[in-house]
C-alpha atoms as a PDB file:
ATOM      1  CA  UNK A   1      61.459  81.231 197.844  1.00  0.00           C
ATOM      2  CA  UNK A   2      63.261  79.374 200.309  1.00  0.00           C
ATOM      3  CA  UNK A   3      64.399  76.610 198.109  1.00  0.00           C
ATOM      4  CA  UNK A   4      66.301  79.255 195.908  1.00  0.00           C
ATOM      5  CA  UNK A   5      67.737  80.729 199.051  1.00  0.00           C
ATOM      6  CA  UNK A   6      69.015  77.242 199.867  1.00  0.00           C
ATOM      7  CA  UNK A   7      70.173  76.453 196.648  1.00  0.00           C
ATOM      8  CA  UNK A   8      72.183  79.804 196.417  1.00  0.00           C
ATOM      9  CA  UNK A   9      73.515  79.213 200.031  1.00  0.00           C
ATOM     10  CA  UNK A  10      75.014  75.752 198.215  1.00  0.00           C
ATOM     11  CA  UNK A  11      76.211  77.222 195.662  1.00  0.00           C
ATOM     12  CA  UNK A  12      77.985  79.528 197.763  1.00  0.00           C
ATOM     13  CA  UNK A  13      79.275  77.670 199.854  1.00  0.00           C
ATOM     14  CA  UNK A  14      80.302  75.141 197.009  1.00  0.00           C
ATOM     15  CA  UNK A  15      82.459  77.974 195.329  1.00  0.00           C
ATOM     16  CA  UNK A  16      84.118  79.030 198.134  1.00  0.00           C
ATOM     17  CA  UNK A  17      85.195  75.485 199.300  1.00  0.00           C
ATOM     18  CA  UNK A  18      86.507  75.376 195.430  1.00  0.00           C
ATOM     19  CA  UNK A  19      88.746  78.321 195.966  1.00  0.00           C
ATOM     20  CA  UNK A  20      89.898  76.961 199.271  1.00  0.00           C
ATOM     21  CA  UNK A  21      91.202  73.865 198.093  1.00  0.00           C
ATOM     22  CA  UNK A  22      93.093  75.345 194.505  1.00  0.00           C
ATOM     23  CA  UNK A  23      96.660  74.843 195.149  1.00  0.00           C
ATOM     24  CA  UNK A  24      98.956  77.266 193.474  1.00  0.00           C
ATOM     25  CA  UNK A  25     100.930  74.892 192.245  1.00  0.00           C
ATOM     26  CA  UNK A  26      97.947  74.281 190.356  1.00  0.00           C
ATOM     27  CA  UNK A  27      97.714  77.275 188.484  1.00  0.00           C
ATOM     28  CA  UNK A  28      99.371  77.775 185.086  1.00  0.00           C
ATOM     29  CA  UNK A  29     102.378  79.347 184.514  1.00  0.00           C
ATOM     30  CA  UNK A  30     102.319  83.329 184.571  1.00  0.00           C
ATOM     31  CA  UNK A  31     103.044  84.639 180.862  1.00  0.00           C
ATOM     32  CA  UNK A  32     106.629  85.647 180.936  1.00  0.00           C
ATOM     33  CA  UNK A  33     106.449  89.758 181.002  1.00  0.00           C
ATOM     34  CA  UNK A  34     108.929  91.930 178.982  1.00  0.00           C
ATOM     35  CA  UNK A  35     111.050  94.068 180.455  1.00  0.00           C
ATOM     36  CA  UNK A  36     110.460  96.366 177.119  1.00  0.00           C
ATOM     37  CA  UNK A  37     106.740  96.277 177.627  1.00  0.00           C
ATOM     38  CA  UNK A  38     106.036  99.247 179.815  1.00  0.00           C
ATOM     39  CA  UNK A  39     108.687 101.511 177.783  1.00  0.00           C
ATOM     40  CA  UNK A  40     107.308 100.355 174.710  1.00  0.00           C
ATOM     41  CA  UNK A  41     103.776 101.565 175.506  1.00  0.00           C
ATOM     42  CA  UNK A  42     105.186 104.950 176.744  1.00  0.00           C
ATOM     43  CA  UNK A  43     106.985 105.480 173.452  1.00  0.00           C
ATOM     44  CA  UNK A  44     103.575 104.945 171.689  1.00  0.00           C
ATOM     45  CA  UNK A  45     101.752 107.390 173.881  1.00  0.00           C
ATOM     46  CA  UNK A  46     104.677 110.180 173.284  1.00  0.00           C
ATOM     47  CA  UNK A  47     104.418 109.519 169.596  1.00  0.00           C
ATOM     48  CA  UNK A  48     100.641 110.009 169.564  1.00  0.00           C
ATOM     49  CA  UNK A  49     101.213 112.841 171.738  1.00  0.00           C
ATOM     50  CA  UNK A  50     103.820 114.571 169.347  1.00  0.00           C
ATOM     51  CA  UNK A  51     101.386 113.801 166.394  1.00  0.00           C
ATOM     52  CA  UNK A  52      98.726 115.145 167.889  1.00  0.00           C
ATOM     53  CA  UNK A  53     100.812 118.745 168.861  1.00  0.00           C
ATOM     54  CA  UNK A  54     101.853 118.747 165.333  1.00  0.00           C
ATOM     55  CA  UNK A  55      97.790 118.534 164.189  1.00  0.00           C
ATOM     56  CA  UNK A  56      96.813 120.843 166.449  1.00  0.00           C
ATOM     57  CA  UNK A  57     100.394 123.213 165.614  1.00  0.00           C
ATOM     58  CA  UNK A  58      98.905 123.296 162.194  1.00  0.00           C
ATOM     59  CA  UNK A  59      95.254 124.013 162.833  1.00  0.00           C
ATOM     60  CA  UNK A  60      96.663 127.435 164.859  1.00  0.00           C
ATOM     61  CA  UNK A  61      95.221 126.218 167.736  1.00  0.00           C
ATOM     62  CA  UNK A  62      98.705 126.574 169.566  1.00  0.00           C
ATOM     63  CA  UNK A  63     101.109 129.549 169.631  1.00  0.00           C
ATOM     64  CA  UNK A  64     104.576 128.867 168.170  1.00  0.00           C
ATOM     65  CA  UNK A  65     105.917 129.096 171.646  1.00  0.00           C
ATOM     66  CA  UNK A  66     103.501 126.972 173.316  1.00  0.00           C
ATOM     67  CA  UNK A  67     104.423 124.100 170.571  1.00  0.00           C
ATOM     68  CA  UNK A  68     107.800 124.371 170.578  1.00  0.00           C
ATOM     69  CA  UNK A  69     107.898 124.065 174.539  1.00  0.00           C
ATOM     70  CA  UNK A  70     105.482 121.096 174.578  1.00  0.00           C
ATOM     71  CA  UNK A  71     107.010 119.709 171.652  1.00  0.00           C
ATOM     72  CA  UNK A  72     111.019 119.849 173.529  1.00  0.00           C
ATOM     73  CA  UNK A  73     109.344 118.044 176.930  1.00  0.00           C
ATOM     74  CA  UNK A  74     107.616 115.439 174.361  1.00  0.00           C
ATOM     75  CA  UNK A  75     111.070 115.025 172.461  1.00  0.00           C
ATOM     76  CA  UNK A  76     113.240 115.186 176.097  1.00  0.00           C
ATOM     77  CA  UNK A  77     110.713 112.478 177.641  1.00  0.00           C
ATOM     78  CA  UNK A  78     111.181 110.253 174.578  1.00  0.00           C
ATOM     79  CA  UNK A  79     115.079 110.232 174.478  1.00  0.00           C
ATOM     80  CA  UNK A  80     114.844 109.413 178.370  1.00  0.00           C
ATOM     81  CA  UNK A  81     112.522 106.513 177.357  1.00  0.00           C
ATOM     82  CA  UNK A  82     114.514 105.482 174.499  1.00  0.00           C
ATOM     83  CA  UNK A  83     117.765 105.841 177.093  1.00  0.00           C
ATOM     84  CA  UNK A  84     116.228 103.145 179.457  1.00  0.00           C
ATOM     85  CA  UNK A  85     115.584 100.601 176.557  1.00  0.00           C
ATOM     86  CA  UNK A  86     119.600 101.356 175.809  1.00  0.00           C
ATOM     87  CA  UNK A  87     120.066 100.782 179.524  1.00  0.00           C
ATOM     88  CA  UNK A  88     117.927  97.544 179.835  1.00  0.00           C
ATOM     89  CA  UNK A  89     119.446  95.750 176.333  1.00  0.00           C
ATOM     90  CA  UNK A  90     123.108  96.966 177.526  1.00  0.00           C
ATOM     91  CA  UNK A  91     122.071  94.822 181.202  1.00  0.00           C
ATOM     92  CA  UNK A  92     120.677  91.374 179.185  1.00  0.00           C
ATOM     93  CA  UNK A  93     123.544  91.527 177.156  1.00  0.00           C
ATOM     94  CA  UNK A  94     125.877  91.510 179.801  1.00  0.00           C
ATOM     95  CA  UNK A  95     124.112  88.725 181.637  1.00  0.00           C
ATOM     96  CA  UNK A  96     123.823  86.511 178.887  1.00  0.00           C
ATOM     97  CA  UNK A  97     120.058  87.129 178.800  1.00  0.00           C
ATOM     98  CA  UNK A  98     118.281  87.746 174.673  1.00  0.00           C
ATOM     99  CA  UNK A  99     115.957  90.681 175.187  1.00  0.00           C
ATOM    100  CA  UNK A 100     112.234  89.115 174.642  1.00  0.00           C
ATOM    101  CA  UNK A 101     110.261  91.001 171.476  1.00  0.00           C
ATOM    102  CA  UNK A 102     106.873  92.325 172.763  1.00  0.00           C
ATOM    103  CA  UNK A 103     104.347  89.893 171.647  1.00  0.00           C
ATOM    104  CA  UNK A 104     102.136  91.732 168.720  1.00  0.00           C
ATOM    105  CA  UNK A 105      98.338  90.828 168.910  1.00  0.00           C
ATOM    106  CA  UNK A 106      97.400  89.257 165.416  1.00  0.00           C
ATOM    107  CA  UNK A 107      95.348  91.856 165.098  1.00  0.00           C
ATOM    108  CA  UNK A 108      97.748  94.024 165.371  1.00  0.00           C
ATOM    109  CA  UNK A 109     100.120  92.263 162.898  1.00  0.00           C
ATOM    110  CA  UNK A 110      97.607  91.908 160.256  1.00  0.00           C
ATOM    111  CA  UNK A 111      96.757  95.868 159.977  1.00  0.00           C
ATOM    112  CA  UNK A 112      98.057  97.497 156.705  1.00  0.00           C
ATOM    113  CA  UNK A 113      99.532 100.574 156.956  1.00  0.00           C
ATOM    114  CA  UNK A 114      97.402 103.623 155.934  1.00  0.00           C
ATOM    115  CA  UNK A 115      98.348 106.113 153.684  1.00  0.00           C
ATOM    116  CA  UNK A 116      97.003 109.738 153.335  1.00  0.00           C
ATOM    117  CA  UNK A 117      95.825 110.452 149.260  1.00  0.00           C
ATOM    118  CA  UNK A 118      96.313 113.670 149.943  1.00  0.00           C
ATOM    119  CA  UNK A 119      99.758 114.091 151.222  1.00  0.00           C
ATOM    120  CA  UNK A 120     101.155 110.605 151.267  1.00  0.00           C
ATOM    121  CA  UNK A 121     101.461 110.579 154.897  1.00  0.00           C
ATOM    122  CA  UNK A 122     101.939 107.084 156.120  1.00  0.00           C
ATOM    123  CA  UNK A 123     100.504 105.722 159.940  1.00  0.00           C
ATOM    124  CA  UNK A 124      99.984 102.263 161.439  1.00  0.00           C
ATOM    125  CA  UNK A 125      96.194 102.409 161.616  1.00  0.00           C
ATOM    126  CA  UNK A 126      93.390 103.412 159.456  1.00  0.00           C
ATOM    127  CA  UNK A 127      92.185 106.622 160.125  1.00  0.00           C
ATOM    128  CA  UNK A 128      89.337 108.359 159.226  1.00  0.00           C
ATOM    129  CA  UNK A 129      91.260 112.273 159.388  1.00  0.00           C
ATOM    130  CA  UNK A 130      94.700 112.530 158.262  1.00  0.00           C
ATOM    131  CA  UNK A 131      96.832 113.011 161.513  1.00  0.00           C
ATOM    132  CA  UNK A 132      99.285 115.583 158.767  1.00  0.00           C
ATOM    133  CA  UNK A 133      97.003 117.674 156.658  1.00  0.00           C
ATOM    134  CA  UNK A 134      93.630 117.256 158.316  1.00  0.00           C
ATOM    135  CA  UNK A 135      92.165 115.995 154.851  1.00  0.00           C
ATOM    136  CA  UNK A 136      89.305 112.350 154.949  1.00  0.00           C
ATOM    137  CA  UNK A 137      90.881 109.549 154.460  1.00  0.00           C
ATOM    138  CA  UNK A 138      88.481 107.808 152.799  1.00  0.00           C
ATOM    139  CA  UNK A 139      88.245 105.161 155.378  1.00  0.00           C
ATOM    140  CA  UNK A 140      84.710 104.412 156.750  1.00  0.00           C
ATOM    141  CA  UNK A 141      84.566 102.957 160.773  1.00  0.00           C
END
């Protein structure tokens, strides 16, 4: 018992006189962040948002008002979004600086599209449901 109290007291002590002596110049390079990325995620979640109203709009699960309200704070919070992309681009452009493309995970980049057999409806991901008409897809996961 005490030699494993010993040994984790060396190891302890080990570690932290590992982090003591990393210098930061040491340290790799921090992956260059986009200036897009945040907005770009946002955009996402208000598209899935507005696709998911529209499910719901059509399952009667919302009143008309109700969907048109949520649906003109969606559409209002997605040209402010797309306004501040405008905004950004307009500002590298003027200082000589290329806007950097959002790195896609391969994963990502290697998904087909989906499309719905019953209504044609096209979306980025396979999904089980059709986000449109409700209807399987077909897709198993």
């Amino acid at each position: 018992m005490e030699a494993s109290l010993i040994f984790g007291g060396l190891l302890g002590a080990l570690a932290i006189g590992f982090l003591l002596f990393i210098r930061t110049q040491d340290l790799p390079p921090a992956a260059p962040v986009s200036p897009f990325q945040h907005l770009d995620e946002r955009k996402a979640a208000i598209y899935e948002s507005l696709r998911d109203l529209q499910f719901e709009y059509r399952l009667n699960k919302l009143s008309d008002a109700d969907y048109q309200a949520t649906k003109l704070e969606l559409q209002k919070e997605l040209a402010h979004v797309l306004a501040e992309t405008d905004k950004i681009k307009a500002t590298l452009a003027a200082s000589g600086k290329a806007p950097q493309p959002v790195a896609i995970p391969a994963k990502a980049a290697a998904a087909k599209k989906s499309v719905c057999p019953s209504c044609g409806a096209q979306f980025d991901k396979a999904l089980k449901f059709c986000g449109e008409c409700g209807k399987p897809m077909g897709v198993a996961g």
